[in-house]
Each structure stands twice: as C-alpha cells, then as structure tokens.
Protein backbone atom coordinates (compact mmCIF):
# COMPACT_ATOMS: atom_id res chain seq x y z
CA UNK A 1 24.85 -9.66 -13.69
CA UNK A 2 24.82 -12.46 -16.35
CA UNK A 3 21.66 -13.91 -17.67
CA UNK A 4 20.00 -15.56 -14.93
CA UNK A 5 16.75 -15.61 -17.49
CA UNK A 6 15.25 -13.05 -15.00
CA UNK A 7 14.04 -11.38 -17.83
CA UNK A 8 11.65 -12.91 -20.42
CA UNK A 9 10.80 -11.73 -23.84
CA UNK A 10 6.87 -12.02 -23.83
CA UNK A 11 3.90 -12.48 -26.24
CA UNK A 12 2.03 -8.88 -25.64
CA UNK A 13 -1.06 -8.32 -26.73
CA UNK A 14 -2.99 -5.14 -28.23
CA UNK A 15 -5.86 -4.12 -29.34
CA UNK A 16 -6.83 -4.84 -33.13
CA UNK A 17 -7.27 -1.20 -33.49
CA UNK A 18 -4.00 0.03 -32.05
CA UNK A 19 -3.24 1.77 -34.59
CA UNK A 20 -6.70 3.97 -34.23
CA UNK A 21 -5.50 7.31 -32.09
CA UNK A 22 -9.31 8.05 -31.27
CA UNK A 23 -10.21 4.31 -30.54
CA UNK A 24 -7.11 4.00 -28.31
CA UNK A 25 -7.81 6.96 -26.85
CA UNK A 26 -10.80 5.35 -25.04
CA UNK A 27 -9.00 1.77 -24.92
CA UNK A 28 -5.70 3.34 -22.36
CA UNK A 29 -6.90 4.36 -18.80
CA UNK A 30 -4.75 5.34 -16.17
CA UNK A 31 -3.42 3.16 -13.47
CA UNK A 32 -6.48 1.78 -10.94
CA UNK A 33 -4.44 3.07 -7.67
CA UNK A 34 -4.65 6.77 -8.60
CA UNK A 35 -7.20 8.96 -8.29
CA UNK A 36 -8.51 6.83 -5.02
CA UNK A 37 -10.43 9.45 -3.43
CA UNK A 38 -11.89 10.93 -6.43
CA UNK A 39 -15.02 8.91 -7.46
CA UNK A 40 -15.45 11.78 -10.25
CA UNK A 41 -12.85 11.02 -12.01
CA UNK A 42 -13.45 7.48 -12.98
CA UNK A 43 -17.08 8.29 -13.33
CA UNK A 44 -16.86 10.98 -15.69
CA UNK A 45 -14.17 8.64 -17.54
CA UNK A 46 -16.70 6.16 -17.47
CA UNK A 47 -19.29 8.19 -19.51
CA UNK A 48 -16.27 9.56 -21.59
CA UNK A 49 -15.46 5.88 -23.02
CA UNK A 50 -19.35 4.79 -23.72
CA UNK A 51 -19.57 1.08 -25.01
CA UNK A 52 -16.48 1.18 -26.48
CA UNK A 53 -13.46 -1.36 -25.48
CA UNK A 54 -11.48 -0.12 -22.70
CA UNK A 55 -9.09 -1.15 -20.29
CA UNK A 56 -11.75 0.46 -17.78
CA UNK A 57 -13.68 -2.30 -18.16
CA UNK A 58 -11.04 -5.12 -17.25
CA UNK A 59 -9.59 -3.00 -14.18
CA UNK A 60 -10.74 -2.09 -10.56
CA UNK A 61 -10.64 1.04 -9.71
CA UNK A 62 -9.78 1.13 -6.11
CA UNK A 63 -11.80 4.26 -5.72
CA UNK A 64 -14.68 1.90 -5.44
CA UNK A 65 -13.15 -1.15 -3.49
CA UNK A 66 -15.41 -0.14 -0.05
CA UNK A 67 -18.92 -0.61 -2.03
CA UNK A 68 -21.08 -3.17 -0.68
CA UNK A 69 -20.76 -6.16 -3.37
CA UNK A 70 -17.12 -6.22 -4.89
CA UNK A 71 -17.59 -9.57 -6.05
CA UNK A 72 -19.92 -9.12 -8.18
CA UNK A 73 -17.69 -6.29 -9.80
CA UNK A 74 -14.72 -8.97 -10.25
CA UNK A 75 -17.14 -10.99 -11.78
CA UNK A 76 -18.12 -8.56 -14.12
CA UNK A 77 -14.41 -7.84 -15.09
CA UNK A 78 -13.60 -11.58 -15.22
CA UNK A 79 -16.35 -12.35 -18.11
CA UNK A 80 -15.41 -9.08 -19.43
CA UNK A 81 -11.98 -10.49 -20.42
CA UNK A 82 -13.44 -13.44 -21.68
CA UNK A 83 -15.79 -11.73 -23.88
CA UNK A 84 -12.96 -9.94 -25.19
CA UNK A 85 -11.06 -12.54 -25.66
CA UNK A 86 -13.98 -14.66 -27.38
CA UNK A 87 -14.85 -11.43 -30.14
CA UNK A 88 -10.81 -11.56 -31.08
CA UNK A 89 -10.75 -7.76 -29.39
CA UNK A 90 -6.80 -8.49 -29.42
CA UNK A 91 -3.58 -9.14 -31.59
CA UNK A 92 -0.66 -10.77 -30.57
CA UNK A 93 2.50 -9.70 -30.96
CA UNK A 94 5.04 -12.83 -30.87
CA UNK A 95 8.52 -11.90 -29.13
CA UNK A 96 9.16 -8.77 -28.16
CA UNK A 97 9.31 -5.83 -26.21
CA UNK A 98 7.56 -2.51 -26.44
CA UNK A 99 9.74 0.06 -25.87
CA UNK A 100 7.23 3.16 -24.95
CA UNK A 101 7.39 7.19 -25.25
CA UNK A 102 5.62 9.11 -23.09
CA UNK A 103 4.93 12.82 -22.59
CA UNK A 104 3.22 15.13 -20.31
CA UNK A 105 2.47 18.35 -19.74
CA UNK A 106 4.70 18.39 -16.44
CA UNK A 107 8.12 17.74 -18.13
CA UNK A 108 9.71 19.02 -21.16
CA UNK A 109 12.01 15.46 -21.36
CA UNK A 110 10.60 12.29 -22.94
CA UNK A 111 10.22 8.96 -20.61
CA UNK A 112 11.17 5.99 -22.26
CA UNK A 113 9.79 2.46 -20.73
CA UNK A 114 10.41 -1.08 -21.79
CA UNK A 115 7.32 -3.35 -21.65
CA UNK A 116 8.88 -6.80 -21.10
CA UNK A 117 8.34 -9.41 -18.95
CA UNK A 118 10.17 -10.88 -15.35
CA UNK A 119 10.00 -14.25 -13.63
CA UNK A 120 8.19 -13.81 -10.60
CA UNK A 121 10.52 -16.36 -9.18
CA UNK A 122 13.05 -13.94 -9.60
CA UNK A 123 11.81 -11.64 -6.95
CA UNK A 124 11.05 -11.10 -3.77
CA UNK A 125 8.82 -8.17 -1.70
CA UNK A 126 10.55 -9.19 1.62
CA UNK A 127 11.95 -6.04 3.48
CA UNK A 128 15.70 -7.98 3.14
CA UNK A 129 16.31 -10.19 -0.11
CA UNK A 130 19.24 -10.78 -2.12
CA UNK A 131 16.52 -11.21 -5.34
CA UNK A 132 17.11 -10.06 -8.84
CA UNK A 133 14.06 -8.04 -8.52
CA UNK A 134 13.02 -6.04 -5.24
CA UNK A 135 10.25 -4.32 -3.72
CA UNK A 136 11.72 -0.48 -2.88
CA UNK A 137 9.41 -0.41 -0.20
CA UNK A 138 7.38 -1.91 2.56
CA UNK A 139 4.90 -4.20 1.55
CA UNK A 140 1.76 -3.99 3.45
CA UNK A 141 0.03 -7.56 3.92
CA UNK A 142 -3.20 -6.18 4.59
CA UNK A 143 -3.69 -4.53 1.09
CA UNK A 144 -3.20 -7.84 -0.94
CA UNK A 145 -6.21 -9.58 -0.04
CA UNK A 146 -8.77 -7.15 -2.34
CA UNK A 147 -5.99 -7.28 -5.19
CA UNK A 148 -5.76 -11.49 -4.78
CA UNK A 149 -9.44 -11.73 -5.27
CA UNK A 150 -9.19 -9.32 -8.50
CA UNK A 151 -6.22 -11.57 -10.26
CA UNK A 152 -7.06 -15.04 -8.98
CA UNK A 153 -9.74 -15.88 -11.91
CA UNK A 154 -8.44 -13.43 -14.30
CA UNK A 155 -7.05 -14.62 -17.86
CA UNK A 156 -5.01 -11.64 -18.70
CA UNK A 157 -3.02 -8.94 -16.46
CA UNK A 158 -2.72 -5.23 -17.36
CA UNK A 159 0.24 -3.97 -15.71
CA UNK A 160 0.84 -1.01 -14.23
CA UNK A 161 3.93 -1.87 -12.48
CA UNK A 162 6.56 0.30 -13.03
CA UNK A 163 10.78 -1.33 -12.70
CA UNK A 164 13.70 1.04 -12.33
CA UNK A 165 16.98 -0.42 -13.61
CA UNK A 166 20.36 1.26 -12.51
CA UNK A 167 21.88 2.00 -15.92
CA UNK A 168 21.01 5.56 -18.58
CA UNK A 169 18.48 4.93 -21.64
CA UNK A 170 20.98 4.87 -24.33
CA UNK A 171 23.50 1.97 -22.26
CA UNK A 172 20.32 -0.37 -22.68
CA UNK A 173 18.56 1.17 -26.19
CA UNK A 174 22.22 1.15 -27.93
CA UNK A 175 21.90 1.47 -31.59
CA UNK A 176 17.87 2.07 -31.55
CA UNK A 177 17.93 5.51 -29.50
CA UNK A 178 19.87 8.62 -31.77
CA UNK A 179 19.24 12.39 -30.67
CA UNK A 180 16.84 11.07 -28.40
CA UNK A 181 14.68 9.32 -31.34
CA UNK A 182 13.89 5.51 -31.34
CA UNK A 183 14.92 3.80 -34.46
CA UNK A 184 14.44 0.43 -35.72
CA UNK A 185 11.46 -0.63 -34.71
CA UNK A 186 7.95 -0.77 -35.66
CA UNK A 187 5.52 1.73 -34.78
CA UNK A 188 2.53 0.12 -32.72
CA UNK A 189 0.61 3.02 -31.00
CA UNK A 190 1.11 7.03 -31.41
CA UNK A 191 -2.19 8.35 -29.33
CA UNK A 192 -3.04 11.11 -27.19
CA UNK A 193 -4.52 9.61 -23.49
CA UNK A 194 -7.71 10.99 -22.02
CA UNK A 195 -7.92 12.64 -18.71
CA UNK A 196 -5.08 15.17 -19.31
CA UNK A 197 -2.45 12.07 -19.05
CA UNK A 198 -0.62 13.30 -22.14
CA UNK A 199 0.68 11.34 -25.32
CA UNK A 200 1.94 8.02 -25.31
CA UNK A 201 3.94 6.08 -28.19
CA UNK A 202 5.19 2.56 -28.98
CA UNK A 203 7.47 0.93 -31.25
CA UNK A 204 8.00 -2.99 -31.07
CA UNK A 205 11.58 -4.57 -31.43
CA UNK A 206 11.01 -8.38 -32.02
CA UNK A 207 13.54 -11.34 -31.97
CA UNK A 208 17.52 -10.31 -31.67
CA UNK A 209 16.27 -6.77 -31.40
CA UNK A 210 14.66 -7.47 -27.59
CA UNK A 211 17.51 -10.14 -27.05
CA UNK A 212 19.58 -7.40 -27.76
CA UNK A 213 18.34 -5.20 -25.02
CA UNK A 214 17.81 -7.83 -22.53
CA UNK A 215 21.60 -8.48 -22.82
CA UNK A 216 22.24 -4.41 -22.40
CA UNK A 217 20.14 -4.75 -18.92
CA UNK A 218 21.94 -7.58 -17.47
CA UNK A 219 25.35 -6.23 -18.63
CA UNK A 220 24.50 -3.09 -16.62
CA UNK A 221 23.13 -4.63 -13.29
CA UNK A 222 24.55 -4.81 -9.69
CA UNK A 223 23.83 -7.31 -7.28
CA UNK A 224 19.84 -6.48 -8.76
CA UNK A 225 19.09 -5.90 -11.81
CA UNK A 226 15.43 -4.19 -10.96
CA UNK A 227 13.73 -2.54 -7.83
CA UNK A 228 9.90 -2.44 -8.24
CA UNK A 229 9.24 1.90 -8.51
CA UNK A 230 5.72 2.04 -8.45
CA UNK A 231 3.63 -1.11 -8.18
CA UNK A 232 4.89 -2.92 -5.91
CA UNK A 233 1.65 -4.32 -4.31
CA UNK A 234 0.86 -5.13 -7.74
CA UNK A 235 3.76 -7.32 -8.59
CA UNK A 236 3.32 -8.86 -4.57
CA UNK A 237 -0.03 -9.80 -5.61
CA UNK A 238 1.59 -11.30 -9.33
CA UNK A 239 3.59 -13.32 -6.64
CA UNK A 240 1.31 -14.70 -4.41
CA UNK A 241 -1.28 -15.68 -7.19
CA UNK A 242 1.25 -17.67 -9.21
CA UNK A 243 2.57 -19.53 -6.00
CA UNK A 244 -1.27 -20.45 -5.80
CA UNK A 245 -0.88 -21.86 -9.38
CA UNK A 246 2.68 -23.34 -8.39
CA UNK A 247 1.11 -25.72 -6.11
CA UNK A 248 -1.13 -27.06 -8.17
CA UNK A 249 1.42 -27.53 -11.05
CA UNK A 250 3.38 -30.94 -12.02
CA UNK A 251 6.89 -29.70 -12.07
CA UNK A 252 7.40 -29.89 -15.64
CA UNK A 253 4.84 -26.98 -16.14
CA UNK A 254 5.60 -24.74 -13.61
CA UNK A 255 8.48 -23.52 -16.04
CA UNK A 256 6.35 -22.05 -18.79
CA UNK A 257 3.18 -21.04 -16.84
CA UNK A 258 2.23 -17.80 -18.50
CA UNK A 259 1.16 -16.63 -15.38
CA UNK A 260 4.44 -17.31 -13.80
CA UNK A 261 5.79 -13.71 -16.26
CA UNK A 262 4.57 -10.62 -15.10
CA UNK A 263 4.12 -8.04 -17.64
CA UNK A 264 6.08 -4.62 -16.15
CA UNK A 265 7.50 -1.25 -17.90
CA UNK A 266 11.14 -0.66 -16.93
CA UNK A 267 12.66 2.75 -17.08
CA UNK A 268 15.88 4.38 -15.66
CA UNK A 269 16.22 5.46 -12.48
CA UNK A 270 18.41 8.43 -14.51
CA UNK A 271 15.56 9.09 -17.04
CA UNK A 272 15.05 12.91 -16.43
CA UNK A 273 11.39 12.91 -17.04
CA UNK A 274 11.58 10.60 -14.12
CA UNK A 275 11.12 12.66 -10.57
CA UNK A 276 11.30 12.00 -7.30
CA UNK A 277 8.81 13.30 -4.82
CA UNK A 278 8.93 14.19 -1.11
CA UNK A 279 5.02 12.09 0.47
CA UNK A 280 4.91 13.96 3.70
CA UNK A 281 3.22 13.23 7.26
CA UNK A 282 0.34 14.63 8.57
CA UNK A 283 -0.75 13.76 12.44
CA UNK A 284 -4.09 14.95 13.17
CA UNK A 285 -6.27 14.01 16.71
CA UNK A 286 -3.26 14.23 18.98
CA UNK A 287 -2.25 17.03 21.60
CA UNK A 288 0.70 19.41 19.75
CA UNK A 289 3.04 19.98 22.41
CA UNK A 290 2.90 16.69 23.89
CA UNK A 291 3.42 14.97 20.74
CA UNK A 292 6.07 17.23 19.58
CA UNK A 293 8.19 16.46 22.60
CA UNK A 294 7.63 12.66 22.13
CA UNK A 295 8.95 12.89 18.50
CA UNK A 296 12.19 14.75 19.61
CA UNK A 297 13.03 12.18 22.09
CA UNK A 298 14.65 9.70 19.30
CA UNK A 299 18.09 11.64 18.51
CA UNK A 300 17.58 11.30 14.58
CA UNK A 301 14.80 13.80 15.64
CA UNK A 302 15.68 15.49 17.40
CA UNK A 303 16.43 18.63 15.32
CA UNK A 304 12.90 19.13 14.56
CA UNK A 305 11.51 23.27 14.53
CA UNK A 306 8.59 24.73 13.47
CA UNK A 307 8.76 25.88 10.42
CA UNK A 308 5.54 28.06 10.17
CA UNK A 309 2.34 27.31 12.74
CA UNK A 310 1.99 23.18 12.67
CA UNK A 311 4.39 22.22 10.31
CA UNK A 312 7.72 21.10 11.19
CA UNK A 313 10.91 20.27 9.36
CA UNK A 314 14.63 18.81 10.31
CA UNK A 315 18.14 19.18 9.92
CA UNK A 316 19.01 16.03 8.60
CA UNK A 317 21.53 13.95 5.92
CA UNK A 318 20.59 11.02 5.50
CA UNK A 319 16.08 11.33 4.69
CA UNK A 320 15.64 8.10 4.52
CA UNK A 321 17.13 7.68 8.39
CA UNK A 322 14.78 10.02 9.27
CA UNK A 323 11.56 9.01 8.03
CA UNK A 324 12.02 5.34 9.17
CA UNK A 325 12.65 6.52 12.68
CA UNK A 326 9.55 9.85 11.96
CA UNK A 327 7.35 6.41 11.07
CA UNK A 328 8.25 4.81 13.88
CA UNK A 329 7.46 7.20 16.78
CA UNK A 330 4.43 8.47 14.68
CA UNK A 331 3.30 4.34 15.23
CA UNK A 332 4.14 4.20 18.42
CA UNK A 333 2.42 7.49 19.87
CA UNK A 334 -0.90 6.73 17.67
CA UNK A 335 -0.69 3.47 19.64
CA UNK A 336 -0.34 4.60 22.92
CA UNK A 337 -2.67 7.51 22.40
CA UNK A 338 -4.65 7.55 19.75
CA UNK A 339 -4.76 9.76 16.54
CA UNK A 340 -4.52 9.30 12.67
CA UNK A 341 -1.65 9.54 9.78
CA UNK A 342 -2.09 10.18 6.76
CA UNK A 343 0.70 10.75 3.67
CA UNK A 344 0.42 14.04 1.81
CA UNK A 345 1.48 14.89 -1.38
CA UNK A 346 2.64 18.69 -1.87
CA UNK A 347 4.10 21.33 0.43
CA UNK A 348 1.11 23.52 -0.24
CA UNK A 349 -1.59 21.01 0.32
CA UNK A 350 0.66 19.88 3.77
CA UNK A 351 0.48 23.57 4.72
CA UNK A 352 -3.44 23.83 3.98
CA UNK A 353 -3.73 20.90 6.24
CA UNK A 354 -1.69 21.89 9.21
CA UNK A 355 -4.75 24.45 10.99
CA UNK A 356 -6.51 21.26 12.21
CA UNK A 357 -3.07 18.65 12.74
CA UNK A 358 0.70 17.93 12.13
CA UNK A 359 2.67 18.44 9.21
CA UNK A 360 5.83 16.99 8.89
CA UNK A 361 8.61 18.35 5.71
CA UNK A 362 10.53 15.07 5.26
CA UNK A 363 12.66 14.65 2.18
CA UNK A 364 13.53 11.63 0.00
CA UNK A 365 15.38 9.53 -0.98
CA UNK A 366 17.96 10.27 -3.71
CA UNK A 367 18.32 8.67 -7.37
CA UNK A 368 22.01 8.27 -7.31
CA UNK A 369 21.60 6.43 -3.86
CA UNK A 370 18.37 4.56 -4.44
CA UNK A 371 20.00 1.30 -5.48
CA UNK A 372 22.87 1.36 -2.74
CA UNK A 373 20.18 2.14 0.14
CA UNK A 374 18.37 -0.71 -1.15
CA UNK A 375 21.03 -3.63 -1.29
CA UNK A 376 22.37 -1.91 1.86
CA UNK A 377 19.39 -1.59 3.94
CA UNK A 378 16.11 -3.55 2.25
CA UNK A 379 12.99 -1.69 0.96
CA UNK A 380 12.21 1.58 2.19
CA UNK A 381 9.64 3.13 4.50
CA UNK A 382 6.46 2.97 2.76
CA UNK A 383 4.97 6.27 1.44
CA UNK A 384 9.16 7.27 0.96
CA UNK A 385 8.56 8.78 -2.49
CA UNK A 386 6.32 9.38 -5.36
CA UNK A 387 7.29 8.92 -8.72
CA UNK A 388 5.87 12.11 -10.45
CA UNK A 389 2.30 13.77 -10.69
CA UNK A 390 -0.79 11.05 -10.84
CA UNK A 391 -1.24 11.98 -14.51
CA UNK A 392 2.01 10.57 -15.10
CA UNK A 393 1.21 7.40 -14.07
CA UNK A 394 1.18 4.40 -16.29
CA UNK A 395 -1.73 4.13 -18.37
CA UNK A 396 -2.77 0.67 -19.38
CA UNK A 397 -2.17 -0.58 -23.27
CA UNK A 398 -0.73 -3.46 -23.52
CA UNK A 399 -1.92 -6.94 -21.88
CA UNK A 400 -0.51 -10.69 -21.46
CA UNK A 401 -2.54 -14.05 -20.89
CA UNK A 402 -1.81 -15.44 -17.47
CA UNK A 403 -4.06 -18.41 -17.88
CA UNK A 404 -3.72 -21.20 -20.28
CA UNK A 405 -6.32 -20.93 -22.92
C-alpha cells in the first residue's frame, strides 16, 4: 500500500511525572470495557489510587453505565479533563510515536505496540468496506449511544483501541528492534501497572524515526493496512463523533481537526505474546432436545454431539463458517421462542455453566487467515475471539487533544 496518509504521526501527551514508576502506577488503569460485571474491581481500584491523577478519573467504567444519573458522571469526567488540563497535569510530546513493551504474567514473550495515530476518514466499521482500516467484527449500533454521550464534550481521548497490522515486529521496527531489545529511542515510561496487569514500557522515536516506521507499515500492507483487534466500538464511536464535528466544519478545517486522528496502539497479528481466544455460546431458558434438533437442521451444523452433559462441540474446518451460521439459528430460535445468549470465556467456566443451559465449543478464527477472511468476507461474527486474558488488556497512558484549545 503506498502512503495514502492513513497514518498520522501525532502530538501525545503524558503525564509530567511519567517518569515516576509509583506515580504512574496510579496514573495507568486498565481498559473501561473489562471487568464489566465486577463492580469490585474498579472500586477497590478506586480507593487504591486516592486523590492522585489517574486515568480513572477521565474514563467510564462501563461496570457502572446502568446507574441512575450517568450524566452527571460524564460531567464529572468532562471538567475533570479540563482541570487537568488547566493545572498543566500533562507534557507534550511533538511528533512521534510511542512504541510500547508490555509484559504479563500469562506469557513469557514481550508485546510490542505502536501508539500512533489514523485518520478516521480512513476507515470504516461497515460489515463490507474496501477501507484502509476495518472493523474485524460486527458493530453493534445499539452500544454507541452511551459511548457518543461520553466523547461528544470531551477534550482529550484515551485510547484503548487496539490495530493489528499484517506484517512481524522487526519488518516495521527495522533498525530499532535487536535480540528483541528496542534501540534508539528515548525512554518515556518503565512502570509496573496495578491490578495484577503487569509491566509496561515506552520509548519515543520522534521525526524521521516515526516517518521511518510509518513507511515500514505501508510497505507491508495488503489491500488494508489495519483491522481494528480490540476496540472496535471505540474507534466506531471516534467515527461518528468527528462526522458530528465534520458538519459543522468549513472545509478548509476539516483537514487538521485534532479530533479527526484517533489515538490507537498497533501490534502484529504475528506478535507471539498476542493470543487468540475461542468466546463460546451459552443458551440458557430453552427446551434441550428441541433446540438441539433446530440447531442441526442448518448443514454447517449439523455435526454437532454432545460432548459431556449440555455442552456440545462440531466437526468443522472452516470456525468462522460455523459460528456465523451457530449465531444465526441461536437468533432465530431465541426469537421464535424465547431464551437468552450469552458469550463465555473459558472451557471450564462453559462447563460450570452447562447444569442450568447450553454450551456450545466453537473455535476461532486463525492468525494466518485473519486478514484474508476479512477482505474476503467483511468483519466477523461478533464475540469471534478474544485477544488474551482481561489483564492483558490495554491500560491507558498516553492521551491526545481532540478539541481545539
């Protein structure tokens, strides 16, 4: 792909005190989508970090999007930046990428990420796009709303939108990766992250250095040059907020609106401290037998046994096949006669489940054939894969204005 300015080198910013492991041990939380149904978690994270600045404060945890007033939370989060903003919490770094280390107690490999910038005009969430950048699976309209109302007044974004690019670590890194060490840039951050979430590393490659590296990525690219890995309601909400902005733009300015760049980590799809996860079924409320023989009436299902008492697997090549067409006879029965889904991570906690409902052992899809399915077919099913254990999630650090000042 040649350099369709997809990318963009952005101004990011960081705390003053970035350099302060302890301080920016309270500053980095995890992403706001994890952790959902575990109000513990961000509570006892909550007393952890005290009064001092935190990304907790400029985030929503969803955990907490069903209590009563979530306005007056946004607004809370919306003077919070500004109060930030107005002390000089942050430093700017002009030009740049990140390029991150992380490590957890799951994998013995390093992940390397790139925090840089993409033109949301460059991509597109719908299920079939020929865009630069695409969603890798189905967006849900009904969960942007909440996430519009967060970003619509907000001056900066914390991403925790995750990009996969189709090319290994040292095609794109080059001359600043050497027996798996980065060289040649400037250490930012080297801190361990609370909540069991590991340790996390930065080092900053300004001017030619991030030019460089841009070039690597588009040298590398297919027909895309990223699919959104985790995110992707995120970046969908990025989208529709800045064609909000769009319309209310002279033309001239809609080509350097900072909010027109979202901020995103990119990482290989090959990175080996990068794994894909099986998200299985679970039908509960529905008669067994009955159901059963509904599902095996579409052929790609056909194959379905019991694998021990309620859970059921498949003989099956191509997983991605199968769980569209699992998905789509799960939607139609719970239609027709009523019943709940839910997505499970885990063959143990599936299993644990299966006394009072339906388990289903779907695969995945694989890395080598992520980028092919998705040129070939559009985005996946939703709820297709997860990318590692919650803890590995991004943790937010770095932030970029997406108002004008």
């Amino acid at each position: 792909m040649k350099n369709d300015e997809t990318i963009h080198i952005p101004e990011i910013l960081l705390p003053k005190f970035h350099l302060d492991a302890e301080k920016m041990r309270k500053w980095s939380v995890i992403a706001c989508d994890q952790f959902t149904s575990d109000k513990d978690y961000w509570l006892s994270l909550d007393k952890e970090i005290g009064d001092a600045p935190s990304t907790l404060r400029l985030i929503y945890p969803e955990a907490f999007l069903s209590e009563s007033e979530p306005e007056k939370r946004i607004e809370k989060i919306n003077a919070e930046m500004e109060e930030y903003l107005r002390r000089g919490v942050f430093t700017r770094l002009d030009g740049g990428f990140i390029i991150t280390e992380r490590e957890t107690e799951f994998r013995k490999e390093k992940r390397y990420g790139i925090m840089l910038a993409v033109d949301l005009e460059k991509y597109s969430y719908a299920p079939k796009s020929d865009a630069a950048i695409r969603a890798s699976e189905a967006t849900v309209p009904e969960r942007l709303p909440p996430r519009i109302k967060i970003r619509r007044n907000a001056k900066i974004e914390l991403p925790h939108v995750m990009l996969l690019y189709n090319a290994r670590e040292e095609e794109i890194f080059g001359r600043f990766l050497s027996n798996n060490q980065l060289i040649g840039g400037d250490l930012v951050y080297d801190f361990d992250l609370n909540a069991h979430g590991g340790h996390l590393r930065g080092r900053y490659y300004g001017g030619d250095k991030a030019s460089e590296i841009a070039d690597n990525l588009y040298r590398t690219a297919g027909e895309m040059i990223f699919a959104v890995g985790d995110g992707n309601h995120s970046l969908a909400t990025a989208k529709k907020c800045w064609e909000e902005i769009k319309e209310t733009l002279p033309e001239n300015e809609r080509e350097t609106h900072p909010a027109r760049f979202a901020l995103c980590e990119a990482v290989s799809i090959y990175s080996p401290a990068l794994v894909f996860e099986p998200i299985y079924r679970f039908v509960s409320g529905v008669d067994k037998e009955k159901f059963i023989a509904f599902i095996r009436t579409d052929k790609t299902l056909s194959s379905a046994y019991e694998k021990q008492n309620g859970v059921f697997a498949f003989d099956a090549n191509d997983q991605v096949e199968l769980i569209r067409a699992l998905d789509k006879k799960i939607a139609q029965y719970l239609k027709e006669n009523g019943g709940e889904v839910d997505y499970i991570h885990g063959e143990s906690a599936l299993c644990a489940l299966a006394e009072n409902g339906i388990g289903f052992l779907n695969g995945t899809v694989s890395k080598d054939g992520f980028f092919a399915e998705i040129v070939k077919n559009g985005s996946l099913p939703k709820k297709t894969f997860s990318m590692g254990e919650g803890r590995e999630k991004r943790y937010y650090t770095e932030c970029k204005m997406i108002a004008l000042k």
